[in-house]
Protein backbone atom coordinates (compact mmCIF):
# COMPACT_ATOMS: atom_id res chain seq x y z
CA UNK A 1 0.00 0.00 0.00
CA UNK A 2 1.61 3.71 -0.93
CA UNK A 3 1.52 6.28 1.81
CA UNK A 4 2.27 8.96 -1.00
CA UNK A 5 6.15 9.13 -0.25
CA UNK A 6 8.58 8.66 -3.26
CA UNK A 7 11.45 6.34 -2.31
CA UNK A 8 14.59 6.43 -3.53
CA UNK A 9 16.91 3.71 -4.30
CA UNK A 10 20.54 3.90 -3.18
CA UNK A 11 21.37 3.84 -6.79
CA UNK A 12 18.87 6.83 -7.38
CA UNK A 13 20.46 8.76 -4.44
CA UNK A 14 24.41 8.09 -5.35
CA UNK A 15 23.30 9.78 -8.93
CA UNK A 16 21.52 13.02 -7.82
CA UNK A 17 24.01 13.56 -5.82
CA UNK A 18 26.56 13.52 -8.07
CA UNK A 19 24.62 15.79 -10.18
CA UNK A 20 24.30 18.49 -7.39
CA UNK A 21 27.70 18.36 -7.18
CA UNK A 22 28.78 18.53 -10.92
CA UNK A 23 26.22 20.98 -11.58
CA UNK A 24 26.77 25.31 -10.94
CA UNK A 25 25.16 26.42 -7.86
CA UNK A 26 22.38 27.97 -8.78
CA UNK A 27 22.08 31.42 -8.68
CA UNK A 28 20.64 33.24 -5.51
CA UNK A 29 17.19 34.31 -5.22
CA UNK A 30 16.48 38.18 -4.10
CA UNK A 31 19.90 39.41 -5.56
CA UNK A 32 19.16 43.05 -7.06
CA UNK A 33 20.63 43.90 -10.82
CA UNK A 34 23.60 46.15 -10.18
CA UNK A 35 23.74 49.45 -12.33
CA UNK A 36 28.16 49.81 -12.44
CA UNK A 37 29.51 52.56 -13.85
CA UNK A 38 33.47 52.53 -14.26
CA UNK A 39 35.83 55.05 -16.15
CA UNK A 40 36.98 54.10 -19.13
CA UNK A 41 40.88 54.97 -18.56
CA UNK A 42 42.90 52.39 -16.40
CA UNK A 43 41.46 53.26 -13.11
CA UNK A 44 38.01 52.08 -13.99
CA UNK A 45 39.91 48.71 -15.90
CA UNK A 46 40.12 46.94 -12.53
CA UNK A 47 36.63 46.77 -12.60
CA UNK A 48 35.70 46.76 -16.26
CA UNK A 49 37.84 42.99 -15.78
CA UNK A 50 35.57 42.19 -13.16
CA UNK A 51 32.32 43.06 -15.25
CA UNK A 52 34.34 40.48 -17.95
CA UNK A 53 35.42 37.70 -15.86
CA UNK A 54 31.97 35.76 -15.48
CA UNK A 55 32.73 36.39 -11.79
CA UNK A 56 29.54 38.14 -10.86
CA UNK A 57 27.40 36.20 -12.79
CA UNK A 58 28.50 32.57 -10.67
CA UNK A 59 27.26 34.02 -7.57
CA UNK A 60 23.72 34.78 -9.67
CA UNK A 61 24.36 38.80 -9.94
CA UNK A 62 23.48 40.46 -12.92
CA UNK A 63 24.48 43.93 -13.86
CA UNK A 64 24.17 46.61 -16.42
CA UNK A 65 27.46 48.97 -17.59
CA UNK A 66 27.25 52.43 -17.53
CA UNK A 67 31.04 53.36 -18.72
CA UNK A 68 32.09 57.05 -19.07
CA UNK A 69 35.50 58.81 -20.15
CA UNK A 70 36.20 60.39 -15.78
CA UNK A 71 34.95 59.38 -12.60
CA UNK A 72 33.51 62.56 -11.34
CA UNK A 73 30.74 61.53 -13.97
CA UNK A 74 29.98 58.12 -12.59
CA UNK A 75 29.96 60.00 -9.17
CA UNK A 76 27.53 62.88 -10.47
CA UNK A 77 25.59 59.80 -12.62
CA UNK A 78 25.66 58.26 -8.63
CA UNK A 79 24.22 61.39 -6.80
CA UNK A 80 21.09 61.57 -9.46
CA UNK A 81 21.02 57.72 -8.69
CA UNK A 82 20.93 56.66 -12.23
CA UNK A 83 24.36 54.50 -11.08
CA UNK A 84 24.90 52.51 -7.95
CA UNK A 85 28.23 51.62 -7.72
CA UNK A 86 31.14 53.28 -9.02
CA UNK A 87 35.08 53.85 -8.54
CA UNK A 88 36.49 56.95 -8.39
CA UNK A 89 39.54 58.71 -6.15
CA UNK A 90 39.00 60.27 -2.95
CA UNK A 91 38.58 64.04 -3.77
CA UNK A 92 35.39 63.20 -6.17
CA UNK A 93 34.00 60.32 -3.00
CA UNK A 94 34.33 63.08 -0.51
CA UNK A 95 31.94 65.35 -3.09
CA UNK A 96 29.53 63.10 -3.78
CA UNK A 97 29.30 61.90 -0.21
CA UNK A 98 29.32 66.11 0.57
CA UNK A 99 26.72 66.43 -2.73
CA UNK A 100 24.44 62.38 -1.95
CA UNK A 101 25.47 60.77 0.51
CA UNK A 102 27.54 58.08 -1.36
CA UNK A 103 29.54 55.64 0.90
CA UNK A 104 32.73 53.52 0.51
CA UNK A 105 32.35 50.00 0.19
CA UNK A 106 36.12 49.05 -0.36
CA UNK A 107 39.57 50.39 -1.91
CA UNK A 108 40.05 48.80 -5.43
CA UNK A 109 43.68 50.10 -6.05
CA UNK A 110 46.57 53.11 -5.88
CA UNK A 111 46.83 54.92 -8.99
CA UNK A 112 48.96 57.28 -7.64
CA UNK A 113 51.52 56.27 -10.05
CA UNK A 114 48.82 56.61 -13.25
CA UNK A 115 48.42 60.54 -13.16
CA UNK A 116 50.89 62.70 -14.48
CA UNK A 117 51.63 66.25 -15.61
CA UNK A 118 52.41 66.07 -19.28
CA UNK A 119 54.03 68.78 -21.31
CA UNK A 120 54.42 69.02 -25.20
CA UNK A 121 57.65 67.71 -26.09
CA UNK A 122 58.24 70.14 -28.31
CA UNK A 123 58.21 72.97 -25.68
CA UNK A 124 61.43 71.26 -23.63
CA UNK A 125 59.55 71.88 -20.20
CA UNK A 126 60.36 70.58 -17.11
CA UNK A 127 59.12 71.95 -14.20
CA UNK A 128 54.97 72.63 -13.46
CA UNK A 129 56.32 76.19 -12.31
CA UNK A 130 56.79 76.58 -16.20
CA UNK A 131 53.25 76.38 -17.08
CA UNK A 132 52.64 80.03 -16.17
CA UNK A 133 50.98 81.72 -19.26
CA UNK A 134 50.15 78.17 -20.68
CA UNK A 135 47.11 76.47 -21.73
CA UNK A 136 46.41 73.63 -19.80
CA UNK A 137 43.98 70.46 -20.48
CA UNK A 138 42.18 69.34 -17.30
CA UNK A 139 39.52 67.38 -16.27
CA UNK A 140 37.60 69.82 -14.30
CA UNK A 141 36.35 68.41 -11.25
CA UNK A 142 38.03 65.39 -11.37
CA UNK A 143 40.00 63.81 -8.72
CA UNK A 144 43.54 64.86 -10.36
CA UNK A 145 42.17 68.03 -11.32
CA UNK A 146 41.13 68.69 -8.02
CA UNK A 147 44.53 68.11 -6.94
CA UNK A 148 46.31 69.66 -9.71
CA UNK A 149 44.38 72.57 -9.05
CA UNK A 150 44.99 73.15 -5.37
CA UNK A 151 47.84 71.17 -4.45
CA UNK A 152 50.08 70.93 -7.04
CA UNK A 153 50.03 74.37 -8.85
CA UNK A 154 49.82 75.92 -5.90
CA UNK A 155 52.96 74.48 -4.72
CA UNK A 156 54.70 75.27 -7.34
CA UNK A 157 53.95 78.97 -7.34
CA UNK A 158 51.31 79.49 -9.93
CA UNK A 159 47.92 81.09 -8.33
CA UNK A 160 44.32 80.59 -10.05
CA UNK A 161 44.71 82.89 -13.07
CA UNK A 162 48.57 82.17 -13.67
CA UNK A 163 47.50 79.27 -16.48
CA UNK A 164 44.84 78.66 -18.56
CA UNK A 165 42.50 75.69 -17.44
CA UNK A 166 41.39 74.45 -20.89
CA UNK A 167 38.07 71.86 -20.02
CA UNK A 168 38.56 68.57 -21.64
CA UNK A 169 37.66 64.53 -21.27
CA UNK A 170 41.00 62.96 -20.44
CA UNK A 171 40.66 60.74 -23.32
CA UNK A 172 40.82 63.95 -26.14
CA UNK A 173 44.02 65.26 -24.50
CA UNK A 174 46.46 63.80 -26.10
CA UNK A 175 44.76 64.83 -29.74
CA UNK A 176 44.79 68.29 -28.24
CA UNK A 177 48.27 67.89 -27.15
CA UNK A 178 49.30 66.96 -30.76
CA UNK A 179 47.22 69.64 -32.55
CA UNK A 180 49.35 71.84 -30.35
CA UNK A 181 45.98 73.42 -29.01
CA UNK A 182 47.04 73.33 -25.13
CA UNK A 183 50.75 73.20 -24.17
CA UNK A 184 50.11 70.46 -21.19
CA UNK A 185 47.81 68.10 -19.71
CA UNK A 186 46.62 66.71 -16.12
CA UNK A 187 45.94 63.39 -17.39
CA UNK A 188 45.65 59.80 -16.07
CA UNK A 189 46.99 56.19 -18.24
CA UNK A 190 47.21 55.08 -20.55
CA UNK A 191 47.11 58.76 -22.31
CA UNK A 192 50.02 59.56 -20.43
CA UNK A 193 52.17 56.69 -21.82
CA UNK A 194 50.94 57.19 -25.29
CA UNK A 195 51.68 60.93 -25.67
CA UNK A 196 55.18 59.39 -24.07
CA UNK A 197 55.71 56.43 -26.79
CA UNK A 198 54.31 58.57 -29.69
CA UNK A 199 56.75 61.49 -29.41
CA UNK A 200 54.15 64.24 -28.40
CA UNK A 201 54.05 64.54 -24.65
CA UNK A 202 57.21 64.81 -21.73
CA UNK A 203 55.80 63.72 -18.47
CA UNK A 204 57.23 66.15 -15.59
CA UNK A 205 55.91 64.63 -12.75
CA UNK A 206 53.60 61.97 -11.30
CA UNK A 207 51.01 62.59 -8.49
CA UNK A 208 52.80 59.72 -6.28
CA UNK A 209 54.78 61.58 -3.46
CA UNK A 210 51.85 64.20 -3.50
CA UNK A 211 49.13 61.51 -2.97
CA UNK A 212 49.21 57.72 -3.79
CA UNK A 213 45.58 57.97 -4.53
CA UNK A 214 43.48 55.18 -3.70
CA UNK A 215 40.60 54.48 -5.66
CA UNK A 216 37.25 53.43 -3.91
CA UNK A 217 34.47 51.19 -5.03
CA UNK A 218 31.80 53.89 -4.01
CA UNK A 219 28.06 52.90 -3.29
CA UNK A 220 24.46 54.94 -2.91
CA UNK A 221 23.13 54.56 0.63
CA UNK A 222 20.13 53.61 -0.91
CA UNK A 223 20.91 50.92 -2.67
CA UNK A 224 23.34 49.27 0.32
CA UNK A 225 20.41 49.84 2.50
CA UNK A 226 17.99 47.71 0.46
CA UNK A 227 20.44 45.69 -0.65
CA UNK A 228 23.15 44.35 1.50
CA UNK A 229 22.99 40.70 0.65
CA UNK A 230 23.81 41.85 -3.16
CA UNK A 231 26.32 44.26 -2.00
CA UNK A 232 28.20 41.28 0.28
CA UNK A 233 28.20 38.88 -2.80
CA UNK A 234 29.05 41.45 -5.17
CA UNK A 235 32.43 42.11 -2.68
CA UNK A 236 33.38 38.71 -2.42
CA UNK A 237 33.50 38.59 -6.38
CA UNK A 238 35.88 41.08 -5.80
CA UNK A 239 38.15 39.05 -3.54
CA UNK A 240 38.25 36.56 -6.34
CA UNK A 241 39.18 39.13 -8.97
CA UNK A 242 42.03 40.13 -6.54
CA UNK A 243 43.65 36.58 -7.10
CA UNK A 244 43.40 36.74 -11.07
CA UNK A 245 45.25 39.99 -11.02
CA UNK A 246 47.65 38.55 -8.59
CA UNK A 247 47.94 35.04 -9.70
CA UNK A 248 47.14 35.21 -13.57
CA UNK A 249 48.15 38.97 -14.33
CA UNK A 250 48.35 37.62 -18.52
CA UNK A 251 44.54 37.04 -18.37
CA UNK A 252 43.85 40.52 -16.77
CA UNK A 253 46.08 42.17 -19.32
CA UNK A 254 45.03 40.48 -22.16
CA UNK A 255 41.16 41.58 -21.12
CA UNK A 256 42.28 45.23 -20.33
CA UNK A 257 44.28 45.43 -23.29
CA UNK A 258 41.49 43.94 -26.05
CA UNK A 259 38.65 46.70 -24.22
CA UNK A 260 41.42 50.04 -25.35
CA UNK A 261 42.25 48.51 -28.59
CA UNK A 262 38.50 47.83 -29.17
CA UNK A 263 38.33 51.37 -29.07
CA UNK A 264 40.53 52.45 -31.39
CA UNK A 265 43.46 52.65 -29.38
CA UNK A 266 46.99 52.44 -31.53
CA UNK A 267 48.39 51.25 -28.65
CA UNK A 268 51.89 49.17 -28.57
CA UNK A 269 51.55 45.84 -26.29
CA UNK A 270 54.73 47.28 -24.40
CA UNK A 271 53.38 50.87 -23.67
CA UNK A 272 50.47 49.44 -22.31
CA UNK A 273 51.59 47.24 -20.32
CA UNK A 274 54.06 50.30 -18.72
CA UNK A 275 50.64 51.96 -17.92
CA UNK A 276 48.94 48.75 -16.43
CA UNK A 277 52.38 48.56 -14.59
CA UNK A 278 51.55 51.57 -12.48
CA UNK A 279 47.97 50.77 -11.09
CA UNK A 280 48.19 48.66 -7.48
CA UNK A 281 45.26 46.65 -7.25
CA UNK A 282 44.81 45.43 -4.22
CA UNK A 283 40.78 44.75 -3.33
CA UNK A 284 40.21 45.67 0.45
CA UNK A 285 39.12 48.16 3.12
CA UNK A 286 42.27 49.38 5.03
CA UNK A 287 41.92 50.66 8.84
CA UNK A 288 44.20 53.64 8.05
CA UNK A 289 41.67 55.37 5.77
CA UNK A 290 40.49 58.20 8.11
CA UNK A 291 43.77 60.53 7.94
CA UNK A 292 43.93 60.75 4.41
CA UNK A 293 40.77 61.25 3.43
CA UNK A 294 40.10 63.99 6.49
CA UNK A 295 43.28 65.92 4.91
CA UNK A 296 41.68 65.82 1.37
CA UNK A 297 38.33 66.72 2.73
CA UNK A 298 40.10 69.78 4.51
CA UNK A 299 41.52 70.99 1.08
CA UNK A 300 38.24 70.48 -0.45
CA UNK A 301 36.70 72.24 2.26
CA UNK A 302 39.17 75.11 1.96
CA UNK A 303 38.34 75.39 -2.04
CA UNK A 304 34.38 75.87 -1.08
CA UNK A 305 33.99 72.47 -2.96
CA UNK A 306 32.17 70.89 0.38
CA UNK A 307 30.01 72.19 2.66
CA UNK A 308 31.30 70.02 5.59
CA UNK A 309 34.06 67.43 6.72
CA UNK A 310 32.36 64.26 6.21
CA UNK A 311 30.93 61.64 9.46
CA UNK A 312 33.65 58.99 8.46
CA UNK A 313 31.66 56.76 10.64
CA UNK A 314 29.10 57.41 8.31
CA UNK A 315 30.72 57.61 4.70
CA UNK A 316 33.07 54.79 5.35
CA UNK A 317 31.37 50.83 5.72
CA UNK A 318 34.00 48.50 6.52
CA UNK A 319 31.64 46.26 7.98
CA UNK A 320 30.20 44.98 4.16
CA UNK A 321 34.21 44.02 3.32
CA UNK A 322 34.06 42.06 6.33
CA UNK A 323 30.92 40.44 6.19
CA UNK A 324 32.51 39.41 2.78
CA UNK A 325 35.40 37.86 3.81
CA UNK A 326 33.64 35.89 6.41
């Protein structure tokens, strides 16, 4: 007589589970679709080869792309909340936490390194001090134009007035440069390296002894809020990506290198790779965050581009990394 109950036969049981095991795990219910923006010069690469590596997608995350040429604009797409998550240097986090509350989820990298005053070769200049009287290409509002702005030209004797800021998308610099229509730029790599390779640019300094510049994997509130589960699973994809760029740097190159020649990019194997050289990627959340990040805030401040030092217990969430890691 049947009670109702299927039985299984040992036979029957040894097979499913050796299907559970052979097949993915399937993906997890409840995860929320993940709008990433990401630069499209080497800072935002780290993450473009996350967006490529099929990572997100085995831990059942899906995600749509939202790539544009600076970070400031994935932190200004962030603080209209048509992005969620995006990476961008400290200067442009502290303003969009100042301008919508936007909070740190982890540090991606140092791109110190990666930003660089570059002068037209042709003009045999050396120091920034030279610039005075010369057109300059800059990102406004952009991390290293920030700093460029009141840091570095500062320093170096040259007051607001002393050059000419000439607006421009890092990635049309190095045309400009060559057309001989500014006479420097504040730019980040690869344009550096291929100004460098192709004759037109010197570079006079990088940003490293000013700041080493670590780049943040920056978050709404709103969407960690309602979303922390996707927000933990989304991190520990990143811990995975940190052991390809570690362990298997030829399959993170060869990703990185494809998306810029994709574009049009003329772009030597070796110059890229002395660009890719110069980013430290290193996924994480650091304790010693605070210091740095109050001194930029202060400068920020100073400039009237904030309205207040940020509640670092508030802009800063360590606790999602470590969740994360388990």
């Amino acid at each position: 007589m049947s009670n109702g109950r299927v039985e299984l036969t040992r036979r029957q049981w040894l097979v499913a589970s050796a299907l559970a095991v052979a097949l993915p795990a399937r993906p997890a219910w409840g995860l929320e679709t993940i709008r990433q923006g990401f630069q499209t010069n080497i800072w935002g690469m780290p993450t473009y080869y996350l967006l490529k590596s099929g990572l997100l997608e085995k831990r059942g995350l899906k995600f749509e792309e939202f790539a544009v040429p600076s970070g400031n604009l994935t932190m200004q797409q962030m603080v209209a909340r048509q992005v969620d998550l995006g990476t961008y240097a400290a200067q442009s986090f502290i303003i969009g936490h100042d301008k919508g509350g936007l909070v740190v989820i982890a540090q991606i990298e140092q791109v110190g390194r990666t930003a660089q005053v570059v002068t037209r070769k042709d003009l045999n200049l050396s120091q920034v001090s030279e610039l005075k009287g010369r057109k300059v290409a800059n990102q406004t509002g952009s991390s290293v134009g920030n700093i460029f702005t009141d840091v570095i030209a500062p320093a170096a004797g040259l007051k607001k007035g002393d050059f000419q800021e000439v607006r421009m998308d890092v990635n049309n610099m190095v045309a400009a440069m060559a057309a001989k229509t500014v006479d420097a730029m504040v730019n980040v790599e690869p344009y550096n390296e291929i100004a460098v390779a192709e004759g037109i640019g010197t570079s006079i300094m990088d940003y490293s002894k000013v700041d080493k510049m670590p780049v943040f994997m920056a978050a709404t509130p709103d969407f960690v809020d309602k979303n922390p589960d996707t927000v933990v699973a989304y991190l520990k994809c990143w811990q995975e990506a940190a052991r390809d760029f570690k362990d298997n740097p030829g399959k993170v190159a060869d990703v990185i290198y494809a998306f810029f020649t994709s574009k049009g990019y003329a772009m030597s194997r070796e110059t890229f790779a002395k660009a890719l050289a110069k980013v430290e990627v290193d996924p994480g959340f650091p304790s010693d965050l605070v210091p740095g990040l109050q001194k930029d805030a202060e400068v920020l401040l100073r400039e009237k581009k904030i309205s207040a030092i940020p509640d670092w217990n508030k802009a800063l969430r360590p606790e999602l990394w470590a969740k994360a890691r388990g």
